[in-house]
C-alpha atoms as a PDB file:
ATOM      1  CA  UNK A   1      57.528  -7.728 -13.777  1.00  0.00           C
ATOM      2  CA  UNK A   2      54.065  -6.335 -12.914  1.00  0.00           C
ATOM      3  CA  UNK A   3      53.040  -9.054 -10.778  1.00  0.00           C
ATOM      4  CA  UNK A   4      56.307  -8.891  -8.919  1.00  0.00           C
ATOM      5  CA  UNK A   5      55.764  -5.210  -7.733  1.00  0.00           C
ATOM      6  CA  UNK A   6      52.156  -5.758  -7.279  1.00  0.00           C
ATOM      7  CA  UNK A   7      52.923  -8.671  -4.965  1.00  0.00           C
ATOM      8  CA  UNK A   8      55.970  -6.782  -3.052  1.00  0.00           C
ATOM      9  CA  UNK A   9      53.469  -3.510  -2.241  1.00  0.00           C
ATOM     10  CA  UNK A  10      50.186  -5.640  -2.419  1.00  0.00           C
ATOM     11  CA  UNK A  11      50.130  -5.502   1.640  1.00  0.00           C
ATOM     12  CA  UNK A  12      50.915  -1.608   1.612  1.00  0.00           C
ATOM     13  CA  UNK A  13      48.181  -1.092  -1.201  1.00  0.00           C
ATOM     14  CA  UNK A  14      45.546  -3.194   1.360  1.00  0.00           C
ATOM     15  CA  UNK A  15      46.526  -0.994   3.905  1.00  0.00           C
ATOM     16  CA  UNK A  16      45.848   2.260   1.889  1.00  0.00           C
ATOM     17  CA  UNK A  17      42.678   1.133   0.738  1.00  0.00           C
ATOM     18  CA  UNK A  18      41.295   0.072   4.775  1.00  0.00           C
ATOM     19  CA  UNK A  19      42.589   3.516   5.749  1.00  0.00           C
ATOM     20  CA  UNK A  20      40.317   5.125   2.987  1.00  0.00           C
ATOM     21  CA  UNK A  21      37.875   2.913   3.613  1.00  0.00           C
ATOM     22  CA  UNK A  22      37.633   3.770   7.760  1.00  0.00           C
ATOM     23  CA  UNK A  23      37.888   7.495   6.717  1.00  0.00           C
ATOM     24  CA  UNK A  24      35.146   7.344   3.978  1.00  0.00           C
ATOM     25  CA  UNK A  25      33.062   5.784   6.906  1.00  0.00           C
ATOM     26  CA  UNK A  26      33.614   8.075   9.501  1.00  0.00           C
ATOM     27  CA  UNK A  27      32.991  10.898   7.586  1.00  0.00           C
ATOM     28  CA  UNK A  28      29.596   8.980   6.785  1.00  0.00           C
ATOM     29  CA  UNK A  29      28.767   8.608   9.825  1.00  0.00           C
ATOM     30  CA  UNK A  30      29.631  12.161  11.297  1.00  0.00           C
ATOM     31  CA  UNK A  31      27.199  13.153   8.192  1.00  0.00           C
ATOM     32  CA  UNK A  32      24.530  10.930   9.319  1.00  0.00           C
ATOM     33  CA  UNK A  33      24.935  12.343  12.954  1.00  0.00           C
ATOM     34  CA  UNK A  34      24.695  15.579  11.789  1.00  0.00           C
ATOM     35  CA  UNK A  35      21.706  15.471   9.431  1.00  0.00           C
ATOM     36  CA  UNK A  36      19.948  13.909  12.624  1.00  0.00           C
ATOM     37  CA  UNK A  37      20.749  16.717  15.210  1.00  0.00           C
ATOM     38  CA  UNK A  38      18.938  19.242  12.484  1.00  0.00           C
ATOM     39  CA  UNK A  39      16.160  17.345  12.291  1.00  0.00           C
ATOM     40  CA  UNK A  40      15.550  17.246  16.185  1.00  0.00           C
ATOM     41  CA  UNK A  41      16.062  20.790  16.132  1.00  0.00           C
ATOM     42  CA  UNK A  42      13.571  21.471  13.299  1.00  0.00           C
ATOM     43  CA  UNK A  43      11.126  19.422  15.494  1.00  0.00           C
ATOM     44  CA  UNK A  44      11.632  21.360  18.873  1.00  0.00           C
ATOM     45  CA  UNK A  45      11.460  25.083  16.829  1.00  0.00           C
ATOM     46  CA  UNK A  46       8.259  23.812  15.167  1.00  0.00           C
ATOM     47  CA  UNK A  47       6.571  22.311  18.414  1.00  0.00           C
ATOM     48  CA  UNK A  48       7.622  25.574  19.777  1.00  0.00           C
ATOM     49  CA  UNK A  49       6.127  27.672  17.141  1.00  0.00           C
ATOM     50  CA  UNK A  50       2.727  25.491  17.606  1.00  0.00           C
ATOM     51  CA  UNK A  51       2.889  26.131  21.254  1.00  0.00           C
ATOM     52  CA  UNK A  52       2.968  29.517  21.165  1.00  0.00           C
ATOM     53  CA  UNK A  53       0.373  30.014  18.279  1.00  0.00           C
ATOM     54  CA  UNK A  54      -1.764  27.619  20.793  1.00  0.00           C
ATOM     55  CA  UNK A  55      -0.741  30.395  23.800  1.00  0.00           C
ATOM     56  CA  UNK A  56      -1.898  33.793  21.241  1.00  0.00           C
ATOM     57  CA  UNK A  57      -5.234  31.673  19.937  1.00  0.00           C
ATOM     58  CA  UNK A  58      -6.253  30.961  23.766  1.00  0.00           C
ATOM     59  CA  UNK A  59      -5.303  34.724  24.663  1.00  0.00           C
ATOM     60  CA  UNK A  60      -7.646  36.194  21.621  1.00  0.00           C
ATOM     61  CA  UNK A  61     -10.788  33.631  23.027  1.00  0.00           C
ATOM     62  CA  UNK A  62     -13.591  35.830  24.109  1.00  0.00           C
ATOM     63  CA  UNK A  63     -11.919  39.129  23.670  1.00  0.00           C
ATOM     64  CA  UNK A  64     -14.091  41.764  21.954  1.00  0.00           C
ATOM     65  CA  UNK A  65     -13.984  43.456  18.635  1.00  0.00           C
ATOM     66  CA  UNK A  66     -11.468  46.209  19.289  1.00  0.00           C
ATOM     67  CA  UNK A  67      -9.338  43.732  20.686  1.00  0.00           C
ATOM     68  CA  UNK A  68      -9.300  41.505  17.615  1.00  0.00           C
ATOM     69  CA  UNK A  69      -8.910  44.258  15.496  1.00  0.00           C
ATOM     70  CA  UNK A  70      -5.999  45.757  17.282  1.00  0.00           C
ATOM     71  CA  UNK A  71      -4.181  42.152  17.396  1.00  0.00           C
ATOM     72  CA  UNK A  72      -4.855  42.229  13.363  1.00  0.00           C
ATOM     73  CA  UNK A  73      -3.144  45.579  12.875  1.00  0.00           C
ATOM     74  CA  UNK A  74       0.130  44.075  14.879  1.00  0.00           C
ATOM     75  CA  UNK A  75       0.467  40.905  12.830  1.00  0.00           C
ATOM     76  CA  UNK A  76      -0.213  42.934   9.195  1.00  0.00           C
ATOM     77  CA  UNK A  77       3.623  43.736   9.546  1.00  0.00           C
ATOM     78  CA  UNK A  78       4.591  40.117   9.998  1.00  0.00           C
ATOM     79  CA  UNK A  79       2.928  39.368   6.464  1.00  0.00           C
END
């Protein structure tokens, strides 16, 4: 009795099953896609960030003592 409803539904229960399988895979791959558009962002914010440390080092090169002491008291609020 089994067998005979298995094998009357057995191409509708295939079916499901590559349906859930293409959506499972999709969804995978959207995941995938996603995870690798944050870590190209992360990149670009941190080269950013190391450019314009780079920019503020070469700005502080050869300035005097009140100068150096003045750019201290602005970034004490940042800490």
């Amino acid at each position: 009795m089994t067998s005979r409803l298995l094998a009357r539904f057995w191409g509708v229960l295939v079916a499901a099953g590559a349906i859930l399988a293409a959506i499972w895979k999709y969804g995978r791959a959207k995941k995938a896609e996603a995870r690798k558009e944050t870590y190209i962002e992360a990149l670009q914010d941190s080269a950013k960030r190391q450019e314009a440390g780079r920019e503020a080092s070469a700005d502080l090169r050869g300035a005097d003592r009140d100068e150096l002491a003045g750019q201290l008291r602005r970034n004490d609020d940042h800490w």
